[in-house]
PDB file of N, CA and C in Angstrom:
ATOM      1  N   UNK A   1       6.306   6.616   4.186  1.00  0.00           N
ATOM      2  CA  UNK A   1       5.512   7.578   4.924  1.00  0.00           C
ATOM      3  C   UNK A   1       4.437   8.204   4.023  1.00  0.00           C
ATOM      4  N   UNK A   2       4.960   8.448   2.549  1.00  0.00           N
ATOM      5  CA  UNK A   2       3.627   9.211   1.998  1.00  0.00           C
ATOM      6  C   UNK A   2       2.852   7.945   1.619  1.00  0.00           C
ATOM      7  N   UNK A   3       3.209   6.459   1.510  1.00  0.00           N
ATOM      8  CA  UNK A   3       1.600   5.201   1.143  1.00  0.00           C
ATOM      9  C   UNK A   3       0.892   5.745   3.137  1.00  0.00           C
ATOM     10  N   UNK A   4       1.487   6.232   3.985  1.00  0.00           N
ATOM     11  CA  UNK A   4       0.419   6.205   5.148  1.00  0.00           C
ATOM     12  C   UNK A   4       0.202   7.299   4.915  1.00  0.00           C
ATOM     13  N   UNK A   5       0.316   8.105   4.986  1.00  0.00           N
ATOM     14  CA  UNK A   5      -0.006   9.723   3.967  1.00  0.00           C
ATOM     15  C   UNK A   5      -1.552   9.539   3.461  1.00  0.00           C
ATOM     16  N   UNK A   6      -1.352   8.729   1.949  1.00  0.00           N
ATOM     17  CA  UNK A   6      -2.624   8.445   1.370  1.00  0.00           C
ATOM     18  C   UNK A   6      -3.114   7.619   2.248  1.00  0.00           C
ATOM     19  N   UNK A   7      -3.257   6.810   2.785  1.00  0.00           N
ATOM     20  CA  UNK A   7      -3.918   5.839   3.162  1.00  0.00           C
ATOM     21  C   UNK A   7      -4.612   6.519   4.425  1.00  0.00           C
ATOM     22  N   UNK A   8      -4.599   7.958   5.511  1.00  0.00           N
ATOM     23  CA  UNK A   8      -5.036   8.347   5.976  1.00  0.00           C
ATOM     24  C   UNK A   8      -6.238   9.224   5.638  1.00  0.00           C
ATOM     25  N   UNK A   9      -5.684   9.369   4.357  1.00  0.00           N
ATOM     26  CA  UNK A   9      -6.509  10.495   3.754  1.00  0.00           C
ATOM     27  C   UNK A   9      -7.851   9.474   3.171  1.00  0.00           C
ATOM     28  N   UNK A  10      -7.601   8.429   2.281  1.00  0.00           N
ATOM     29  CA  UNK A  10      -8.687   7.548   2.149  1.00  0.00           C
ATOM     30  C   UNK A  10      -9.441   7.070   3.321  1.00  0.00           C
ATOM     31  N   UNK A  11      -8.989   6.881   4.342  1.00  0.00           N
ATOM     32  CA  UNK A  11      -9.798   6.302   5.707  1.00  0.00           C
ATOM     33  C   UNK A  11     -10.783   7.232   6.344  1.00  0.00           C
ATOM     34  N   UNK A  12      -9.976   8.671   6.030  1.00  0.00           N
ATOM     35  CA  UNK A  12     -11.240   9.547   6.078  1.00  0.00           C
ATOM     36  C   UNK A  12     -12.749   9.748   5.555  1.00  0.00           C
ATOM     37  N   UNK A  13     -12.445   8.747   4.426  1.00  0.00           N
ATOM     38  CA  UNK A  13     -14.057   8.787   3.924  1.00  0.00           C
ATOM     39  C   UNK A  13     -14.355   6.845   3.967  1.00  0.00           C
ATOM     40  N   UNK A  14     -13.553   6.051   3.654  1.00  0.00           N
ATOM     41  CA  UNK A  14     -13.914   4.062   4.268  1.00  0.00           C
ATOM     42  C   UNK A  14     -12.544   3.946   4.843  1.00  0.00           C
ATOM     43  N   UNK A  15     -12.856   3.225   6.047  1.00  0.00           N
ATOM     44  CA  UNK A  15     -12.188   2.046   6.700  1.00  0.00           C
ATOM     45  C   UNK A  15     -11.293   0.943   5.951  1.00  0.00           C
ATOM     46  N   UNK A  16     -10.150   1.152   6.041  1.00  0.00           N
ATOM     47  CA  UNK A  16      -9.292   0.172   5.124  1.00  0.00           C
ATOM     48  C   UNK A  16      -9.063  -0.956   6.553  1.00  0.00           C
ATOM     49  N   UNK A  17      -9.129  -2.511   5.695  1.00  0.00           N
ATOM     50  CA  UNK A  17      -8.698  -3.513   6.458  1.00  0.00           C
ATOM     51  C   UNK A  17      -7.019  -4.062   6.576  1.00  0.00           C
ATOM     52  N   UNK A  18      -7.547  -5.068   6.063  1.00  0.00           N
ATOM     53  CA  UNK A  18      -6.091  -5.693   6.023  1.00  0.00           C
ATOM     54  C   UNK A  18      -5.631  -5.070   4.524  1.00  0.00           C
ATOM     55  N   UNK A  19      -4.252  -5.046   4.026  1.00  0.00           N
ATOM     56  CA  UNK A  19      -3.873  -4.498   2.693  1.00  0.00           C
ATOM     57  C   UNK A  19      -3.187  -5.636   2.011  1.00  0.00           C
ATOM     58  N   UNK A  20      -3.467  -6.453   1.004  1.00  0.00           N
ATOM     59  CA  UNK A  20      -2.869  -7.403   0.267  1.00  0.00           C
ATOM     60  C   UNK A  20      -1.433  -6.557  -0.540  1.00  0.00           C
ATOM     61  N   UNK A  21      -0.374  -6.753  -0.335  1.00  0.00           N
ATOM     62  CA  UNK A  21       0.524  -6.546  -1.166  1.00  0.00           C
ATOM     63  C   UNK A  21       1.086  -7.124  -2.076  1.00  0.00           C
ATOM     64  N   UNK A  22       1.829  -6.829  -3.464  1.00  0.00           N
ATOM     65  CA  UNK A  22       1.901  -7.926  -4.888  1.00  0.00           C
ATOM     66  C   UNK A  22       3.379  -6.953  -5.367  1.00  0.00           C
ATOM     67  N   UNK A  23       3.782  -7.777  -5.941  1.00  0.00           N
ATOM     68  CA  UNK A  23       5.305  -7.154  -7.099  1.00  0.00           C
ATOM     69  C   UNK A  23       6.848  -7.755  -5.660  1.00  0.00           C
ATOM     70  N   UNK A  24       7.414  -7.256  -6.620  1.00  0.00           N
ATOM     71  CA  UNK A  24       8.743  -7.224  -6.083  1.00  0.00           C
ATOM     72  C   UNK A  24       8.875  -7.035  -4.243  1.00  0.00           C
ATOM     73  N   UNK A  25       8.424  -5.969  -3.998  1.00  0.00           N
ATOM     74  CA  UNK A  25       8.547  -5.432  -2.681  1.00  0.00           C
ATOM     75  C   UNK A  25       8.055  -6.441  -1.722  1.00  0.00           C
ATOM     76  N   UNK A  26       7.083  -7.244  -2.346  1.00  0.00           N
ATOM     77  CA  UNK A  26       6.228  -8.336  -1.452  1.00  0.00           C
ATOM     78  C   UNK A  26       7.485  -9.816  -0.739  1.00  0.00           C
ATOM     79  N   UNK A  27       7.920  -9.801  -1.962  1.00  0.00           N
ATOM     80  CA  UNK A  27       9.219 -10.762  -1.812  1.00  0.00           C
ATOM     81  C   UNK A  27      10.122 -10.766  -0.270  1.00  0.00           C
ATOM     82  N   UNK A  28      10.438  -9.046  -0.385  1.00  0.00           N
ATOM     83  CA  UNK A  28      11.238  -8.648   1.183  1.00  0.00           C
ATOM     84  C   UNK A  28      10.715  -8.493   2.603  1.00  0.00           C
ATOM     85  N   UNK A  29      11.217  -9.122   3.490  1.00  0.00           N
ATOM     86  CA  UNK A  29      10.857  -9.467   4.059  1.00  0.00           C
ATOM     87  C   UNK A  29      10.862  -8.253   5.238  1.00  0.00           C
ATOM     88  N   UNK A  30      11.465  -7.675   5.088  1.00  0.00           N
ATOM     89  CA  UNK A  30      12.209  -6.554   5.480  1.00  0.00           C
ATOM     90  C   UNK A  30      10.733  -5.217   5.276  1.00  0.00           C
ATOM     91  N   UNK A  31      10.628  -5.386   3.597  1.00  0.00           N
ATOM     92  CA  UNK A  31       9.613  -4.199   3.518  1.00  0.00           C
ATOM     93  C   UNK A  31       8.967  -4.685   4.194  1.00  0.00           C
ATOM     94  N   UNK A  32       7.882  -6.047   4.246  1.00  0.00           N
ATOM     95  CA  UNK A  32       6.942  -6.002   4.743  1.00  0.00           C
ATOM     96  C   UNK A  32       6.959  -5.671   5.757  1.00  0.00           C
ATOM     97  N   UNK A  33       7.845  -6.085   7.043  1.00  0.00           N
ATOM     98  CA  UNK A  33       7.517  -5.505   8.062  1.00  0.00           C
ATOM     99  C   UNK A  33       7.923  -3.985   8.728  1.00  0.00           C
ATOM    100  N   UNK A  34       8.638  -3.375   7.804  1.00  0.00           N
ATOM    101  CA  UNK A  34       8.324  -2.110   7.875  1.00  0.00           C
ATOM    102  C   UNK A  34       7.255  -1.257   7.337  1.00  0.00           C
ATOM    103  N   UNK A  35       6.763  -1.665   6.237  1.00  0.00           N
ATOM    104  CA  UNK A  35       5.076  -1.457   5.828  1.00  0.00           C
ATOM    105  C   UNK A  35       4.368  -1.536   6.837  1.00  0.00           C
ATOM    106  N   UNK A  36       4.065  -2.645   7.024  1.00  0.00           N
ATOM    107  CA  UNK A  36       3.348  -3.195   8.281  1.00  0.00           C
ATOM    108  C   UNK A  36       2.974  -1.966   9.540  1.00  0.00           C
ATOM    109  N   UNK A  37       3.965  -1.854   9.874  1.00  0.00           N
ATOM    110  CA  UNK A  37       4.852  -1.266  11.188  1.00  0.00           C
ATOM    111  C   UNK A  37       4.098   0.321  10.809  1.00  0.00           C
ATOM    112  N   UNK A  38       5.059   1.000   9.806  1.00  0.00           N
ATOM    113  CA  UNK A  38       4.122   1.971   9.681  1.00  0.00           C
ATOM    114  C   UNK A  38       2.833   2.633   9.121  1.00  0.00           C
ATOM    115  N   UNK A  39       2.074   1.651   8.805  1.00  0.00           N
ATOM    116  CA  UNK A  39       0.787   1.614   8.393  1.00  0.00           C
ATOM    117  C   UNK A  39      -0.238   0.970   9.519  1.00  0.00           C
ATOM    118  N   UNK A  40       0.674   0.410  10.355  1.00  0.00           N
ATOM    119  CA  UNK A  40      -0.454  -0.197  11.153  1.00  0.00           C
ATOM    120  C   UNK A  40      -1.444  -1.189  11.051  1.00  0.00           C
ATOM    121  N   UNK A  41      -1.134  -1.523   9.832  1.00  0.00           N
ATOM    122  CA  UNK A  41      -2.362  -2.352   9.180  1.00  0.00           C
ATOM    123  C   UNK A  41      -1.605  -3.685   9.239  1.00  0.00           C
ATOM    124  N   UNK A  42      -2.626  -4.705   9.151  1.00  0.00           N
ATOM    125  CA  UNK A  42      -2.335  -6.466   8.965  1.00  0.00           C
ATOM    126  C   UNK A  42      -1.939  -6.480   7.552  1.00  0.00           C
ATOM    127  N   UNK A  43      -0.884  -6.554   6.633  1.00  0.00           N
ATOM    128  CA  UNK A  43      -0.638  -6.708   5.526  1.00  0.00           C
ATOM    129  C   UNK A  43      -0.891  -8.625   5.216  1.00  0.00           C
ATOM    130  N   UNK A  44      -1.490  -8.820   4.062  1.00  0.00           N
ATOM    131  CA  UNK A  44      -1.325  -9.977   3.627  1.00  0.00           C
ATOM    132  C   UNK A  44      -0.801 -10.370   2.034  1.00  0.00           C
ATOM    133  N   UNK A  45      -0.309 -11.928   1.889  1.00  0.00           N
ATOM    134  CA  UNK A  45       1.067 -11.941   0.595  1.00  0.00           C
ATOM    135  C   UNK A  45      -0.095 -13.011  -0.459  1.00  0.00           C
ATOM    136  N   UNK A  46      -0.477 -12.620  -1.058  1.00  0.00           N
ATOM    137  CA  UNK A  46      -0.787 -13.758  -1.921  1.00  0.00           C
ATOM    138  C   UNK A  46      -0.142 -14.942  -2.715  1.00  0.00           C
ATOM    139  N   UNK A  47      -0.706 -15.814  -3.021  1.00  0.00           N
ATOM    140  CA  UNK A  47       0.450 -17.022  -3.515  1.00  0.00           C
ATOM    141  C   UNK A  47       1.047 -16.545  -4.299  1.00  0.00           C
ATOM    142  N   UNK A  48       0.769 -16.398  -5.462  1.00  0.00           N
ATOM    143  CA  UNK A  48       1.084 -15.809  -6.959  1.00  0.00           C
ATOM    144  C   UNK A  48       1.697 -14.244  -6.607  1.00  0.00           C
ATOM    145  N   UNK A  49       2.396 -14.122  -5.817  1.00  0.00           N
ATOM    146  CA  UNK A  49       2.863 -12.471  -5.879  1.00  0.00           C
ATOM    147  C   UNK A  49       3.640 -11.945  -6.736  1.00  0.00           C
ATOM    148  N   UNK A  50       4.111 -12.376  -7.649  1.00  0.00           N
ATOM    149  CA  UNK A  50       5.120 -12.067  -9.028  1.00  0.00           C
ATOM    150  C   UNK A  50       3.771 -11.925 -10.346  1.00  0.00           C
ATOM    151  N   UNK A  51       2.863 -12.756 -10.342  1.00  0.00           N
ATOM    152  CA  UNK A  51       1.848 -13.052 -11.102  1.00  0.00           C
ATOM    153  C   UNK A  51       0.375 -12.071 -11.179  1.00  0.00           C
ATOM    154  N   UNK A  52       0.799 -11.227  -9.389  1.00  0.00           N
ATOM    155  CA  UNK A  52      -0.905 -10.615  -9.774  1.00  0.00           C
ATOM    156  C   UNK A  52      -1.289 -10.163 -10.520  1.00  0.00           C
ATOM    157  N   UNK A  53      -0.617  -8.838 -11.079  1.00  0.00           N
ATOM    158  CA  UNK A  53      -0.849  -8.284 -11.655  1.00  0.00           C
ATOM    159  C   UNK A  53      -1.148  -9.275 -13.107  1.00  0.00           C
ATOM    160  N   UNK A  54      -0.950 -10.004 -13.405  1.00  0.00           N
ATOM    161  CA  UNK A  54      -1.504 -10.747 -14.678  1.00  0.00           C
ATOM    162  C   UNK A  54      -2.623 -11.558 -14.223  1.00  0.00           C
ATOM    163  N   UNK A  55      -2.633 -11.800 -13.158  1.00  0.00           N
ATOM    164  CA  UNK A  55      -3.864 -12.718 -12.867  1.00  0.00           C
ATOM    165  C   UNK A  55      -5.048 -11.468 -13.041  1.00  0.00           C
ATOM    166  N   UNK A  56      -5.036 -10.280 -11.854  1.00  0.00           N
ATOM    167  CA  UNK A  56      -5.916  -9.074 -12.225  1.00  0.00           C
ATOM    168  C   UNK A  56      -6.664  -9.162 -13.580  1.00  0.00           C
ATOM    169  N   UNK A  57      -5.720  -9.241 -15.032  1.00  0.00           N
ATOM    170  CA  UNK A  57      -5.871  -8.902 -15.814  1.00  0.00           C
ATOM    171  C   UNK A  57      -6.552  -9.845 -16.368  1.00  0.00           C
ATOM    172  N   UNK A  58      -6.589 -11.192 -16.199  1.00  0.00           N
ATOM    173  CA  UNK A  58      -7.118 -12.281 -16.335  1.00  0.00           C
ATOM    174  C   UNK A  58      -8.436 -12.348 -15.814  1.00  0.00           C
ATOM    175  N   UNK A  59      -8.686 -11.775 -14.749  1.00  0.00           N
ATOM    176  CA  UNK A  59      -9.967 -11.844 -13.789  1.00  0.00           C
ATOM    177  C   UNK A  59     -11.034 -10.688 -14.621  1.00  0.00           C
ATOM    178  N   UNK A  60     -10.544  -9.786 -14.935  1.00  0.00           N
ATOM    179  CA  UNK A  60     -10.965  -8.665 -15.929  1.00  0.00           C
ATOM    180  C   UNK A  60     -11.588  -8.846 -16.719  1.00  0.00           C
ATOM    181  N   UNK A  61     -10.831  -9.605 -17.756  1.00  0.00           N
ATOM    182  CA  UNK A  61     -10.844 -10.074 -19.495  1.00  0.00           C
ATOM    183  C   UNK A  61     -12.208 -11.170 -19.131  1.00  0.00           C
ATOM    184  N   UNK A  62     -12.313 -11.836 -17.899  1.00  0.00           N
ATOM    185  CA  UNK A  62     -12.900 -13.088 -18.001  1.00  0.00           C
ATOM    186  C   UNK A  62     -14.170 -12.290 -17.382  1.00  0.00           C
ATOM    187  N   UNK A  63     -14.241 -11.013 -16.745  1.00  0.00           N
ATOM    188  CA  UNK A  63     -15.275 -10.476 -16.114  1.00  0.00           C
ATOM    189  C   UNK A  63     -16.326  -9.752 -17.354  1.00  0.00           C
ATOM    190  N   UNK A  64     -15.404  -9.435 -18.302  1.00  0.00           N
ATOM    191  CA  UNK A  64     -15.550  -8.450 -19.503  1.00  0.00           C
ATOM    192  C   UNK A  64     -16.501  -9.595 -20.669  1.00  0.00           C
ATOM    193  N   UNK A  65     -15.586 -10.602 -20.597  1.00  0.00           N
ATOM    194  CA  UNK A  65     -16.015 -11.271 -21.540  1.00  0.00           C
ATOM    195  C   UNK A  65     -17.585 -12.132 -20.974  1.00  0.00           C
ATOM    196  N   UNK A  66     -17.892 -11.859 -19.905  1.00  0.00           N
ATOM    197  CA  UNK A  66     -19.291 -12.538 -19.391  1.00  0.00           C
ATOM    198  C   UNK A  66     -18.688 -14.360 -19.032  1.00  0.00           C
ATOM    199  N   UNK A  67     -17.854 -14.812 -18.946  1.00  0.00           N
ATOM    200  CA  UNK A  67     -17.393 -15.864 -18.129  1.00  0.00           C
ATOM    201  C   UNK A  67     -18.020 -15.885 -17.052  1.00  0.00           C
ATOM    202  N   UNK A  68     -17.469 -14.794 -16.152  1.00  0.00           N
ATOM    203  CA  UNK A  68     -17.858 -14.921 -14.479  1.00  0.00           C
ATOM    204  C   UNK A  68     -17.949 -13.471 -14.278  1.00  0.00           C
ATOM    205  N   UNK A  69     -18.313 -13.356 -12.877  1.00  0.00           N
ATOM    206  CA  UNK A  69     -18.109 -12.104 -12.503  1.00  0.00           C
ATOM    207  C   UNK A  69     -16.946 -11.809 -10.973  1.00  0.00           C
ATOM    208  N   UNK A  70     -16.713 -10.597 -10.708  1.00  0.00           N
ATOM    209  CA  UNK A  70     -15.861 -10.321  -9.482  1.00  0.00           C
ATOM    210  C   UNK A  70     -15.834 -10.907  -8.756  1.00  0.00           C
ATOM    211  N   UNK A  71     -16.529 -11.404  -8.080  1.00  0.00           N
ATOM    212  CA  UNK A  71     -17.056 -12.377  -6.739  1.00  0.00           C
ATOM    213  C   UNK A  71     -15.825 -13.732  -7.205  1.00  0.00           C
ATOM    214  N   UNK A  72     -15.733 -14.006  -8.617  1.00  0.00           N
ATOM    215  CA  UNK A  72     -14.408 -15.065  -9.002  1.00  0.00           C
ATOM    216  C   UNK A  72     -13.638 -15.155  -8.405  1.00  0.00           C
ATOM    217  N   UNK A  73     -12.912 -13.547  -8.098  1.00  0.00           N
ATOM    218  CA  UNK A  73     -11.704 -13.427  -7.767  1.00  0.00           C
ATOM    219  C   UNK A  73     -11.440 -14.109  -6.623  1.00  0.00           C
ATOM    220  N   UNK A  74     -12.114 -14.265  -5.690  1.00  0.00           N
ATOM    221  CA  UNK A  74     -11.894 -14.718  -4.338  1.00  0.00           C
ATOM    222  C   UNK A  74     -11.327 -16.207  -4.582  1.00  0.00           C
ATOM    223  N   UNK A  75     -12.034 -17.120  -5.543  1.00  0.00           N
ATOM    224  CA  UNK A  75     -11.427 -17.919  -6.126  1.00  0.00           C
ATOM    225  C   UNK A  75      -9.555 -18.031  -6.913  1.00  0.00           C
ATOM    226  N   UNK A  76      -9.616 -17.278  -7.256  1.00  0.00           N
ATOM    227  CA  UNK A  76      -7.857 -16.926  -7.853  1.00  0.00           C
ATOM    228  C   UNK A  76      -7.131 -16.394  -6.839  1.00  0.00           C
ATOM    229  N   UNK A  77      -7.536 -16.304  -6.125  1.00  0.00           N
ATOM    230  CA  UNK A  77      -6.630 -15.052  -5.277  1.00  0.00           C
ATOM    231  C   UNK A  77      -6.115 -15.647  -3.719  1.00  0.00           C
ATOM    232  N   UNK A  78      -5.352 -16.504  -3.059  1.00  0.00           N
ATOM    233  CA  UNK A  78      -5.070 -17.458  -2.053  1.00  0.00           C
ATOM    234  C   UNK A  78      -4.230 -16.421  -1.371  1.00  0.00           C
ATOM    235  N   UNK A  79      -4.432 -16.437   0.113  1.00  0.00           N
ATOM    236  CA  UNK A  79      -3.429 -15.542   0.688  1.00  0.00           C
ATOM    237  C   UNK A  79      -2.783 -16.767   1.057  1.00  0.00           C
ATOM    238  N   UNK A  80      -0.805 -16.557   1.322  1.00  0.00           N
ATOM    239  CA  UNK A  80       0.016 -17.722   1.963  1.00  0.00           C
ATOM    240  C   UNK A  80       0.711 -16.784   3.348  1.00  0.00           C
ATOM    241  N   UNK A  81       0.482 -15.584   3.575  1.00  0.00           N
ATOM    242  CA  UNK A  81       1.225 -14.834   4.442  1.00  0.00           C
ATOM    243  C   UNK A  81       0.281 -13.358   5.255  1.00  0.00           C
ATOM    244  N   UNK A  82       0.374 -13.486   6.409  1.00  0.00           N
ATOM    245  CA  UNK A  82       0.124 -12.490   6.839  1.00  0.00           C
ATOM    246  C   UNK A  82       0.837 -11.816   7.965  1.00  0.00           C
ATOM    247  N   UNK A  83       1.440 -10.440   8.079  1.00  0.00           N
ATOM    248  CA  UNK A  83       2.056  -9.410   8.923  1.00  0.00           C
ATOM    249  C   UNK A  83       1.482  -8.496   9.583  1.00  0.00           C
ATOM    250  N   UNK A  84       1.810  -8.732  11.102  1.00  0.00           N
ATOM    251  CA  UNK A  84       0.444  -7.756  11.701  1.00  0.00           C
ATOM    252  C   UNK A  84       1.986  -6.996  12.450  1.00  0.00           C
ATOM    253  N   UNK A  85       1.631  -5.171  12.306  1.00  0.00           N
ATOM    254  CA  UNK A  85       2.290  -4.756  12.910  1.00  0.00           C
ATOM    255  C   UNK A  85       2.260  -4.947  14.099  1.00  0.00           C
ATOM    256  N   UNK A  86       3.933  -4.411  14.851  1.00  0.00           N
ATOM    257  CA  UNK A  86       4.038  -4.665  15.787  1.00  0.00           C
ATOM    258  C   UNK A  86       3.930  -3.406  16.913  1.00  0.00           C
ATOM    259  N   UNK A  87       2.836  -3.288  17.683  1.00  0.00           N
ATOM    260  CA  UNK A  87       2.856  -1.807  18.580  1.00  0.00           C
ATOM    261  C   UNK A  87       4.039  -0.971  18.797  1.00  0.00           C
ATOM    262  N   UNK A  88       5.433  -1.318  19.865  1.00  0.00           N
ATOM    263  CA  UNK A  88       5.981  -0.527  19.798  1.00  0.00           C
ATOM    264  C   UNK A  88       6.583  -0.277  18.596  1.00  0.00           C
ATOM    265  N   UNK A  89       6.856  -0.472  17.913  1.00  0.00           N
ATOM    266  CA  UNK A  89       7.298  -0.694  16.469  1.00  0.00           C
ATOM    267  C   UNK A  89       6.436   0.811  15.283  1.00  0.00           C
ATOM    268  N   UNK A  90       5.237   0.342  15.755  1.00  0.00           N
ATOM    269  CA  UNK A  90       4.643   1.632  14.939  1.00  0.00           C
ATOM    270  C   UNK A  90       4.478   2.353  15.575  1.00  0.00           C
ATOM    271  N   UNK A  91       4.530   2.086  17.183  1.00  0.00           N
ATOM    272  CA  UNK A  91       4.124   3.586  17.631  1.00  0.00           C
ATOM    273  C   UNK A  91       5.140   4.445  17.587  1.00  0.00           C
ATOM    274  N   UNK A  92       6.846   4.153  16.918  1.00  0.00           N
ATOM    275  CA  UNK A  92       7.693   4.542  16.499  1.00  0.00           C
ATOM    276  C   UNK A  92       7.873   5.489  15.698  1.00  0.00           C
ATOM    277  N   UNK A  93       7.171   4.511  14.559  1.00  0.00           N
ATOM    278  CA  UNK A  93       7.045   5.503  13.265  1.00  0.00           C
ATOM    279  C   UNK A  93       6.174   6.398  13.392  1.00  0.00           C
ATOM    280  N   UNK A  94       4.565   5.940  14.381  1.00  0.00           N
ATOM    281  CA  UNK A  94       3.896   7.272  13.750  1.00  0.00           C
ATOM    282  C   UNK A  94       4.774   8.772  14.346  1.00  0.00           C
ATOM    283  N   UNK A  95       5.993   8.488  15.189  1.00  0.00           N
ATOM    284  CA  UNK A  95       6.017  10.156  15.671  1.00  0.00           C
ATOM    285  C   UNK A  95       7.201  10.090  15.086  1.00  0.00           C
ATOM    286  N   UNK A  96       7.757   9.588  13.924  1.00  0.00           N
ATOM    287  CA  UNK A  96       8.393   9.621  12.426  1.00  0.00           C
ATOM    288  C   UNK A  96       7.561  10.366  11.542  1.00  0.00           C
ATOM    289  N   UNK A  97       6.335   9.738  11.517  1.00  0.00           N
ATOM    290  CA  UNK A  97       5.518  10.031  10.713  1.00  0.00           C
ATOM    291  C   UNK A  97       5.030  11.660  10.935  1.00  0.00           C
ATOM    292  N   UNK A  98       4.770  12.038  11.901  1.00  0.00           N
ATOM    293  CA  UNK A  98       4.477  13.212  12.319  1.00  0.00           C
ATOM    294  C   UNK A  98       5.646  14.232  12.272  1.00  0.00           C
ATOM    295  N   UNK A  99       6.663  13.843  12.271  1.00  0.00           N
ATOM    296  CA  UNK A  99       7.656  14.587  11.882  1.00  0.00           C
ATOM    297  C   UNK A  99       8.175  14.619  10.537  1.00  0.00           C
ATOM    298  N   UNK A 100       7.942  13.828   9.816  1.00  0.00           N
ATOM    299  CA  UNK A 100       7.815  13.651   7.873  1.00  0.00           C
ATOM    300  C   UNK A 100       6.743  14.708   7.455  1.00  0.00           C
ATOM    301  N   UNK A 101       5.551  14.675   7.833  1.00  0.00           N
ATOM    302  CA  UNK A 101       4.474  15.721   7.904  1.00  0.00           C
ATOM    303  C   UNK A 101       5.189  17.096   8.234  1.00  0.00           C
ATOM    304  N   UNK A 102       5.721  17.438   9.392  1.00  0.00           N
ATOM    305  CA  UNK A 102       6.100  18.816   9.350  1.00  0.00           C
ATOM    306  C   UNK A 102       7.139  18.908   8.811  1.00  0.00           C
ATOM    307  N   UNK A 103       7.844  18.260   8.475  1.00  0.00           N
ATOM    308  CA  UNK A 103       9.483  18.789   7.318  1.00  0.00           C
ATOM    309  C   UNK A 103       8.878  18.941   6.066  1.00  0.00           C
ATOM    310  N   UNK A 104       7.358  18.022   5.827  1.00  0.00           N
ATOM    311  CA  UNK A 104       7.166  18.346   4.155  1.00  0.00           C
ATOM    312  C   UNK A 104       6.327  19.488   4.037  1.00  0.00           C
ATOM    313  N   UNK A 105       5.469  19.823   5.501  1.00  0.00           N
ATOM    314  CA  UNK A 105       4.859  21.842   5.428  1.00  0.00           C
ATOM    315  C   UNK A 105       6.124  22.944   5.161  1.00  0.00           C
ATOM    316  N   UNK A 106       6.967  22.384   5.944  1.00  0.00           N
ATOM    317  CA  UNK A 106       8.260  23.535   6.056  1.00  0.00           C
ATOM    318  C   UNK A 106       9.017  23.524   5.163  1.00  0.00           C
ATOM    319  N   UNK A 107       8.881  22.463   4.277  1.00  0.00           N
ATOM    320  CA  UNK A 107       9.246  22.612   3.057  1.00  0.00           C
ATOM    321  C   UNK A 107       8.864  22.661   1.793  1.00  0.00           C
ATOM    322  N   UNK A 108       7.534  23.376   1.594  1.00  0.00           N
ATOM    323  CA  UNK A 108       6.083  23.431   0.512  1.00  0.00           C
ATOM    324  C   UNK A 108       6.908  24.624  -0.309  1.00  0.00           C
ATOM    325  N   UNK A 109       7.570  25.410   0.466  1.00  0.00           N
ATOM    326  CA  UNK A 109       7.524  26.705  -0.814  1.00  0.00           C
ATOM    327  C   UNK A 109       9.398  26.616  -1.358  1.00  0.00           C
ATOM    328  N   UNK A 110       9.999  25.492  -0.655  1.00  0.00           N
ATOM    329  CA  UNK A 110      11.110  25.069  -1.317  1.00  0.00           C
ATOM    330  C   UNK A 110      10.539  24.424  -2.700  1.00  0.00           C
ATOM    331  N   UNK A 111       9.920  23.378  -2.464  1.00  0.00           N
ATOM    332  CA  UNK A 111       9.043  22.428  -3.486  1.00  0.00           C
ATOM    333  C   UNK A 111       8.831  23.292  -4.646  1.00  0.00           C
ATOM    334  N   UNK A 112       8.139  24.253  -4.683  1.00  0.00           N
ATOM    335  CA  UNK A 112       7.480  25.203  -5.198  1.00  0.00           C
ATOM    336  C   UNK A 112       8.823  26.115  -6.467  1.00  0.00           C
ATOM    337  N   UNK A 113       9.653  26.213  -5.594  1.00  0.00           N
ATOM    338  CA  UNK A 113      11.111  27.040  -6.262  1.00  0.00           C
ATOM    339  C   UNK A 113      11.056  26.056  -6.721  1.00  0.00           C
ATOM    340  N   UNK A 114      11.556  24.979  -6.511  1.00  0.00           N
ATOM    341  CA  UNK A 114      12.265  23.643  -7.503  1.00  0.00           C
ATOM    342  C   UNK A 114      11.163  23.344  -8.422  1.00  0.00           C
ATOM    343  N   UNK A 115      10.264  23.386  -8.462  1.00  0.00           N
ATOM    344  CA  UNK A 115       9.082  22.821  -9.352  1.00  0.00           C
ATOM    345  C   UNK A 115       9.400  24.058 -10.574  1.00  0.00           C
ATOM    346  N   UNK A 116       9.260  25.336 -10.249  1.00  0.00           N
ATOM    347  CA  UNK A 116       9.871  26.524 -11.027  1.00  0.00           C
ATOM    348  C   UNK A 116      10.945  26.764 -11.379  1.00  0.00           C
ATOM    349  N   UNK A 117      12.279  25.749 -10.522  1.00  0.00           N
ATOM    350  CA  UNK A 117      13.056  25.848 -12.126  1.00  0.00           C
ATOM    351  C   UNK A 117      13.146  24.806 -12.427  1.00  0.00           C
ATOM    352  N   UNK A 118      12.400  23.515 -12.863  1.00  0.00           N
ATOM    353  CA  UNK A 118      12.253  22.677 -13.466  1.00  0.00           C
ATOM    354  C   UNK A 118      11.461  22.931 -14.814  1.00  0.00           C
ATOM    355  N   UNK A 119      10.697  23.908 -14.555  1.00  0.00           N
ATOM    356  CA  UNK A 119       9.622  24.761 -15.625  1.00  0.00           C
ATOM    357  C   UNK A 119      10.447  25.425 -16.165  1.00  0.00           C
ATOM    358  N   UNK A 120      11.258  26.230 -15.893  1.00  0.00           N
ATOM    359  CA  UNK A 120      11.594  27.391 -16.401  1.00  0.00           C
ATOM    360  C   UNK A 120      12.997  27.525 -16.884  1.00  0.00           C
TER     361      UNK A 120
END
């Protein structure tokens, strides 16, 4: 609930499309389509999903070093999977979601104590 959290708050200023996901979590099949579901968004799996993050770094080094530029990446980067939420499904979560939102207002100045005796 808080990745749709941020991800509302970014849409407020660009339009997010589809969301490529990478690491561990990509593997389950399970997250994805609960991602999916409550984000609303078309999630897609790239081949290499254990690897991105090193490929990234690869695309970088090779951007840095004057090889190629960004536009590469599209080259390295193969989607093999895509998850499009499912309506009733998110229209589930968002009034989850809307209720995650008001338990975390009604609970700002709990937060606040605990943050103070973590300090103190």
């Amino acid at each position: 609930m808080n990745l749709k959290w941020i991800l509302d708050t970014i849409e407020e200023s660009i339009p997010i499309g589809k969301i490529r996901v990478i690491g561990g979590g990509a593997r389950s099949e399970s997250w994805k389509r609960i991602l999916s579901n409550i984000l609303g968004k078309v999630l897609v799996v790239p081949r290499n999903v254990e690897e991105a993050t090193s490929m990234g770094a690869a695309i970088i080094a090779g951007v840095g070093s004057g090889l190629f530029d960004f536009s590469a990446a599209r080259d390295f980067v193969v989607d093999v999977e895509q998850i499009e939420p499912l309506g009733n499904e998110h229209k589930q979560y968002l009034r989850l979601y809307d209720l995650f939102k008001e338990t975390y207002f009604s609970l700002r100045e709990t937060f606040e104590k605990l943050a103070g005796i973590k300090r103190g």
